[in-house]
N, C-alpha and C. Protein backbone atom coordinates (compact mmCIF):
# COMPACT_ATOMS: atom_id res chain seq x y z
N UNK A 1 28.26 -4.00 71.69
CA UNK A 1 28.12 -3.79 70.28
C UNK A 1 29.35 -4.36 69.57
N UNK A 2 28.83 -4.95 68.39
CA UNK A 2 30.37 -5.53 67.50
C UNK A 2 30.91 -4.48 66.85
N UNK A 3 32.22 -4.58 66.55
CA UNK A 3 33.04 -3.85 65.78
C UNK A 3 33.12 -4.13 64.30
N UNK A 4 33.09 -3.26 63.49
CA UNK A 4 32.60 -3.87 62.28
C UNK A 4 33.97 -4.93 61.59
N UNK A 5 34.67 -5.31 62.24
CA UNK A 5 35.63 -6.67 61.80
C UNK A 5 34.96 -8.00 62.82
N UNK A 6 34.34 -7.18 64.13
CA UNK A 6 34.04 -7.92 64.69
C UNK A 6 32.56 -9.21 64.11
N UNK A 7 32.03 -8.16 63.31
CA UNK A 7 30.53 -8.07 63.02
C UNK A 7 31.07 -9.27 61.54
N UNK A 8 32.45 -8.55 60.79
CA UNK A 8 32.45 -9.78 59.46
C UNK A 8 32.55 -10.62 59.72
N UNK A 9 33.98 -11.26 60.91
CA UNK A 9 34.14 -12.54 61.27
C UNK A 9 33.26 -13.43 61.51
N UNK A 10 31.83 -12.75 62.49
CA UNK A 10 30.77 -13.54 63.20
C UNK A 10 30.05 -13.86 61.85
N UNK A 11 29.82 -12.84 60.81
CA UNK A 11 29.09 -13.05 59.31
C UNK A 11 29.96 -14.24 58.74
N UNK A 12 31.00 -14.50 58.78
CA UNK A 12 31.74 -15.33 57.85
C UNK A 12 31.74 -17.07 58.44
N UNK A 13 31.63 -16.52 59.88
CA UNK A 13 31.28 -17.89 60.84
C UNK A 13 29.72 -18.63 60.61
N UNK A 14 28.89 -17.66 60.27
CA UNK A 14 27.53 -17.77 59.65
C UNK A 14 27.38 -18.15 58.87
N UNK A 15 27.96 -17.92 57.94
CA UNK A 15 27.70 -18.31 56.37
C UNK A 15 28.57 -19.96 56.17
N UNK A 16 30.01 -20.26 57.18
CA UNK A 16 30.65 -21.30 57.21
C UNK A 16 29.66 -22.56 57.77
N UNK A 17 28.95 -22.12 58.75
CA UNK A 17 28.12 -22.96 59.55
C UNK A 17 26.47 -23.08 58.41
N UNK A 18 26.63 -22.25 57.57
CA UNK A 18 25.39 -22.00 56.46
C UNK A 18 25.50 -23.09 55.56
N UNK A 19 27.11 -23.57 55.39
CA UNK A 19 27.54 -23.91 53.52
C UNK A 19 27.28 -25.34 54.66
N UNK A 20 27.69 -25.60 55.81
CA UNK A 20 28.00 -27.12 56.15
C UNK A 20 26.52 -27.80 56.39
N UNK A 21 25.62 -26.81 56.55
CA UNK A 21 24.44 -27.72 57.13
C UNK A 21 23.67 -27.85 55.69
N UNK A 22 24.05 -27.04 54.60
CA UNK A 22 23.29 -26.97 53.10
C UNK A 22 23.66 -28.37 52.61
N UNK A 23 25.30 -28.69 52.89
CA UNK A 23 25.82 -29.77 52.41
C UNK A 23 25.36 -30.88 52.83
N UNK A 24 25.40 -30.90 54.02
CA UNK A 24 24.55 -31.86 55.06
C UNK A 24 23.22 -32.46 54.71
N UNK A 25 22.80 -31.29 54.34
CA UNK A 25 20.73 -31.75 53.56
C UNK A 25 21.26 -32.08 52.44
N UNK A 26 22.23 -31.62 51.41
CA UNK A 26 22.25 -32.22 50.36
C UNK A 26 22.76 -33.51 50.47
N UNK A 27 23.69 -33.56 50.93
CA UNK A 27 23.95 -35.23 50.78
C UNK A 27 23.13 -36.41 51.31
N UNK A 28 22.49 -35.73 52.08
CA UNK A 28 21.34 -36.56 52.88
C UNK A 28 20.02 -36.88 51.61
N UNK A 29 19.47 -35.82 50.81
CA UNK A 29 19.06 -35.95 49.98
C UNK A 29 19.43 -36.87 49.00
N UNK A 30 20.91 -36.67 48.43
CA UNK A 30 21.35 -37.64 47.42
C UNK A 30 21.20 -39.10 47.89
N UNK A 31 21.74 -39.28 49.31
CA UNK A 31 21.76 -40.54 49.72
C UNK A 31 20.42 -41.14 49.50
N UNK A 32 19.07 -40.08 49.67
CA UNK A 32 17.57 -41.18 49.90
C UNK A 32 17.41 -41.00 48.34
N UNK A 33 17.39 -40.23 47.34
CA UNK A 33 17.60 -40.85 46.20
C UNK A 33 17.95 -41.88 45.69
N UNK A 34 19.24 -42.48 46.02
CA UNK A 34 20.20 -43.14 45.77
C UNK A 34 20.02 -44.63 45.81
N UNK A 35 19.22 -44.62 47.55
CA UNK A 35 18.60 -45.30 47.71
C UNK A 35 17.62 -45.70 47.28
N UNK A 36 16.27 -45.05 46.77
CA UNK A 36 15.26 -45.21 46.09
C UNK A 36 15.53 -45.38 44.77
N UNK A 37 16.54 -45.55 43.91
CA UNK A 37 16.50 -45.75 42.78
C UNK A 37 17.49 -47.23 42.89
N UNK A 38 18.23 -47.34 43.79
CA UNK A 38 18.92 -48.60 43.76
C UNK A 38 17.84 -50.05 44.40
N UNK A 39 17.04 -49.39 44.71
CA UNK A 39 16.12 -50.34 44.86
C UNK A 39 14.97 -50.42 43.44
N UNK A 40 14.94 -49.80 42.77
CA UNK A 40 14.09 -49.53 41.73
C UNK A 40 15.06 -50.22 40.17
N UNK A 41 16.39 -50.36 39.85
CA UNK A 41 16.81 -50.79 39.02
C UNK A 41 18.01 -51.78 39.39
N UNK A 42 17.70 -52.95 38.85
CA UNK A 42 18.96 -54.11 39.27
C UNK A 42 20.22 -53.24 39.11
N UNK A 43 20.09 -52.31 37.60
CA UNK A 43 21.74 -52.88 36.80
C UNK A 43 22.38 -51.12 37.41
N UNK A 44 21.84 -50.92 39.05
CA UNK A 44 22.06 -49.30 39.56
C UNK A 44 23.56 -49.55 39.79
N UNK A 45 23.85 -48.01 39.42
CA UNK A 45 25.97 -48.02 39.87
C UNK A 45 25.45 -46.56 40.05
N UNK A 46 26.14 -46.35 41.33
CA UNK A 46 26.21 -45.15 42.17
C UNK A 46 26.98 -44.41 41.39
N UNK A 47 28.00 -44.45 40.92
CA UNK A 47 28.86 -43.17 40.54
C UNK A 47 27.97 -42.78 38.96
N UNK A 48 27.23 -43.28 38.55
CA UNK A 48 26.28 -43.08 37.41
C UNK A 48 25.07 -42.50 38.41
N UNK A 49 24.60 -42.58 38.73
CA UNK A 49 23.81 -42.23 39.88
C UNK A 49 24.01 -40.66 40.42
N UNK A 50 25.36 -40.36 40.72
CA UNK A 50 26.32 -39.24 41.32
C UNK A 50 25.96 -38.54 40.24
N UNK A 51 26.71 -38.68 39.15
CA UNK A 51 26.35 -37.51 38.10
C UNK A 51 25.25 -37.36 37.49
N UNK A 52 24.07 -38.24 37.75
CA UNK A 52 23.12 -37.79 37.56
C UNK A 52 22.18 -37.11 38.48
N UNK A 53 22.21 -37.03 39.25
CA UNK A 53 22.01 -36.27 40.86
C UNK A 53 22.56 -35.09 40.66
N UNK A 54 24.00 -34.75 40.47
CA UNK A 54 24.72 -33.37 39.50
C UNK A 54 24.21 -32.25 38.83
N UNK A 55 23.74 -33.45 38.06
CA UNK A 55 23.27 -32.66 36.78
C UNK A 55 21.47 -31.93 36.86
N UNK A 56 21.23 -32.71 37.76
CA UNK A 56 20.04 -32.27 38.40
C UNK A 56 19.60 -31.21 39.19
N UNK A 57 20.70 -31.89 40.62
CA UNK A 57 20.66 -30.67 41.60
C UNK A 57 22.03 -30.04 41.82
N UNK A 58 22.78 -29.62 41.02
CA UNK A 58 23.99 -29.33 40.77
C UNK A 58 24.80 -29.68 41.78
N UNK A 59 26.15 -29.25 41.80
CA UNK A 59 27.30 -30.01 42.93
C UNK A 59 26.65 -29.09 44.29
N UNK A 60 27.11 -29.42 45.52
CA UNK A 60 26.71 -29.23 47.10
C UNK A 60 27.25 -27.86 46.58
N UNK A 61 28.88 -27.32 46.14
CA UNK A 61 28.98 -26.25 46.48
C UNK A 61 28.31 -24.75 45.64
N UNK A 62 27.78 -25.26 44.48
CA UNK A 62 27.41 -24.66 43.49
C UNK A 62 25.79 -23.98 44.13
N UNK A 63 25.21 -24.74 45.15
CA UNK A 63 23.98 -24.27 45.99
C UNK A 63 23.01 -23.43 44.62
N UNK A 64 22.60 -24.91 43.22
CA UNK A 64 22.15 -24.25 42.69
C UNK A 64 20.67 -24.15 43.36
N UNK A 65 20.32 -24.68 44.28
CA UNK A 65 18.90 -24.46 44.53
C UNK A 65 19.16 -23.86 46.41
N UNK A 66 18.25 -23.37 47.00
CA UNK A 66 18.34 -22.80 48.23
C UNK A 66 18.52 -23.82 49.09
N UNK A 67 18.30 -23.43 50.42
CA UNK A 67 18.51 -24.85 51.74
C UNK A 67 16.90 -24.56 51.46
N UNK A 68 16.02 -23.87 51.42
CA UNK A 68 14.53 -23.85 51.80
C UNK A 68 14.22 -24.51 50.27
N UNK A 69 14.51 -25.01 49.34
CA UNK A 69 13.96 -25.32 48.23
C UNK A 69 14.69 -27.09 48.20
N UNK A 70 15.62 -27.04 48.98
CA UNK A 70 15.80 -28.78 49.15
C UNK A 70 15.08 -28.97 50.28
N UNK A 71 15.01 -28.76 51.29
CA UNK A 71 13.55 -28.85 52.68
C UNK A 71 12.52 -29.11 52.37
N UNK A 72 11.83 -28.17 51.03
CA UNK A 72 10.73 -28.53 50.40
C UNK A 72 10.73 -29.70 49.63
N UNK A 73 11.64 -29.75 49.23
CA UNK A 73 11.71 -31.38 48.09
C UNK A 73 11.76 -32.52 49.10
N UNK A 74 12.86 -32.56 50.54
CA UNK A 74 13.44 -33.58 51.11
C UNK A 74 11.33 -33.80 51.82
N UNK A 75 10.87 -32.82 52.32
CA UNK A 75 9.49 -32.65 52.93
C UNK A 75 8.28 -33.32 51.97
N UNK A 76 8.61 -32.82 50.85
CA UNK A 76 7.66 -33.86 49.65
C UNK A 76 8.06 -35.11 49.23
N UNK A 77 9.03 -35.45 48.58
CA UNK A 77 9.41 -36.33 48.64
C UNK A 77 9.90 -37.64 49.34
N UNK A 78 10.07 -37.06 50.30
CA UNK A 78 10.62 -37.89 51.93
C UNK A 78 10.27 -37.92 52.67
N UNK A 79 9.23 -37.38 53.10
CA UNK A 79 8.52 -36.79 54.49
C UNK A 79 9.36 -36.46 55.11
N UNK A 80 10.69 -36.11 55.09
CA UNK A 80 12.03 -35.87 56.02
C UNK A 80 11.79 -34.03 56.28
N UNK A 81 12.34 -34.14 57.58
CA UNK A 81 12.57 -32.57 58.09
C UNK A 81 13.97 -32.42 57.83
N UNK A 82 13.94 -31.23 58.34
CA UNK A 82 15.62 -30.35 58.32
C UNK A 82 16.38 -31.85 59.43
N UNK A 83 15.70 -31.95 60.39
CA UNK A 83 16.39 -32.95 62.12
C UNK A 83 16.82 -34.10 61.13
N UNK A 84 15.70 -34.63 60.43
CA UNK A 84 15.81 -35.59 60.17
C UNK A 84 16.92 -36.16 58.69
N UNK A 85 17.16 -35.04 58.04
CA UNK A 85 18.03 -34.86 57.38
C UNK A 85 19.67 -34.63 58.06
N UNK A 86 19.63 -34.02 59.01
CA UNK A 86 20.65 -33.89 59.78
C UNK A 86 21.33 -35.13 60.35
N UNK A 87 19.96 -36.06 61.21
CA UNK A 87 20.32 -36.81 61.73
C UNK A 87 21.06 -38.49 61.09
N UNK A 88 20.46 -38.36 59.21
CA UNK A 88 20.86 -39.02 58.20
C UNK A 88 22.28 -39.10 57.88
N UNK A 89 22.41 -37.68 58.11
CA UNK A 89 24.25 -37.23 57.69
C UNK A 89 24.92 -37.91 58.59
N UNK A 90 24.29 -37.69 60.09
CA UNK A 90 25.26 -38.04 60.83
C UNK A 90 25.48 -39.42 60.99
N UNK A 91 24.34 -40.53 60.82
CA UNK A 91 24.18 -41.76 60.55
C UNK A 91 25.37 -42.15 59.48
N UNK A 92 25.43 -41.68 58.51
CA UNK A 92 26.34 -41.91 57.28
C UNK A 92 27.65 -41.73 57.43
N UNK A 93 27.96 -40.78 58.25
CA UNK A 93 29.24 -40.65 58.59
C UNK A 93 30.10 -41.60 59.81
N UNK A 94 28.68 -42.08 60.44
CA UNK A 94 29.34 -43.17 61.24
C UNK A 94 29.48 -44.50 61.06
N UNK A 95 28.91 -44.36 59.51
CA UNK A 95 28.98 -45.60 58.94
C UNK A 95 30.33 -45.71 58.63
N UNK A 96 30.81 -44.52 57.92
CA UNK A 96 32.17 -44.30 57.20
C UNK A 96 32.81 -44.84 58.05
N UNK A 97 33.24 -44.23 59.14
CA UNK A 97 34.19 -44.35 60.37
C UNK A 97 34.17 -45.85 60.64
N UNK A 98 33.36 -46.57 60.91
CA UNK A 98 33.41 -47.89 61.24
C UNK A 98 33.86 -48.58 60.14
N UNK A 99 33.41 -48.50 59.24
CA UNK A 99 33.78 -48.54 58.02
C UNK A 99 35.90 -48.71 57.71
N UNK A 100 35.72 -47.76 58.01
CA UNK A 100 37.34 -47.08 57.96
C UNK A 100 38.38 -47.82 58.84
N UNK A 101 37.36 -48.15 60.12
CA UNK A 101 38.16 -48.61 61.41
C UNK A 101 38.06 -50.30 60.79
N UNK A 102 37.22 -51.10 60.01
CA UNK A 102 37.21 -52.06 59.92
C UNK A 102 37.83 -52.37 58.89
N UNK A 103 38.52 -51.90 57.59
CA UNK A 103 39.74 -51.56 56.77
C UNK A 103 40.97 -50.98 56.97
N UNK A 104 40.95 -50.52 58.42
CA UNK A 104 42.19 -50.10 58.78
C UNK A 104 42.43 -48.78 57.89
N UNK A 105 41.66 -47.73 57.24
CA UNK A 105 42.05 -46.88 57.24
C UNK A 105 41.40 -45.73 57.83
N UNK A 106 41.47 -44.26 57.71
CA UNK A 106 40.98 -43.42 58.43
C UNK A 106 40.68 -42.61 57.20
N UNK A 107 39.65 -41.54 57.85
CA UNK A 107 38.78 -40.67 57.51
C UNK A 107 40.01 -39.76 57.47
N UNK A 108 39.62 -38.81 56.31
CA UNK A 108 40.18 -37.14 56.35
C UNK A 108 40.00 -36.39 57.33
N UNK A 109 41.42 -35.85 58.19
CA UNK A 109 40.77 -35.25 59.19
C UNK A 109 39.83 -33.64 58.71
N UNK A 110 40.04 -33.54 57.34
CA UNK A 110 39.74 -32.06 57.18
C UNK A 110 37.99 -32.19 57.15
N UNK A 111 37.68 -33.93 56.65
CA UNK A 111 36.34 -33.87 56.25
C UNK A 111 35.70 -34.17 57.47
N UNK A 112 36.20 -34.69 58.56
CA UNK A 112 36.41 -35.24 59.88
C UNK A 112 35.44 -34.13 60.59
N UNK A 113 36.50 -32.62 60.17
CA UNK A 113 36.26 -31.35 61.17
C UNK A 113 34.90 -30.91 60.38
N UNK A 114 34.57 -31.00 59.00
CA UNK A 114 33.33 -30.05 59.00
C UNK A 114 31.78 -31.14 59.72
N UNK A 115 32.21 -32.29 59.94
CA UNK A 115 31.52 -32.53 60.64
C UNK A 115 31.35 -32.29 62.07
């Protein structure tokens, strides 16, 4: 049986592992947006793009909508699952890295670790 410090820590490890995989679908989301509209308008600029994505589905940490209410959108809109959203993030991030390694600079290790 846990101890009830034992029981918050494991809750707080839950909810840490909760906020990273929410972020994960969200950015995965923004990205097939991003995509679908940069193919849809010549004169597209991403950071116009960013805040309008924002203003929509508010910032990752603000979780104005649920993980089960972006699933449903990424599922209608994308035919994408939870895997397949996952497996997007991780695609993207190894873009970065190569990316990084072929500019000679490096990734944050802090953004490094929540992956």
């Amino acid at each position: 049986m846990f101890s009830f410090y034992g029981s918050r820590r494991l809750r707080s490890e839950v909810c840490k592992i909760s906020e990273r995989l929410y972020s994960k679908v969200y950015y995965s989301i923004r990205s097939l947006c991003g995509l679908l509209a940069k193919r849809s308008f010549q004169d597209f600029n991403w950071d116009a793009f960013k805040e309008r994505f924002a203003s929509d589905f508010g910032k990752a940490e603000e979780q104005r909508y649920s993980l089960e209410q972006l699933l449903e959108f990424a599922n209608r809109k994308f035919s994408k699952t939870l895997e397949d959203l996952v497996v997007l993030n991780q695609l993207s991030w190894q873009r970065r890295r190569e990316y990084a390694e072929r500019v000679n600079a490096s990734v944050s290790p802090q953004v490094e670790a929540e992956n």
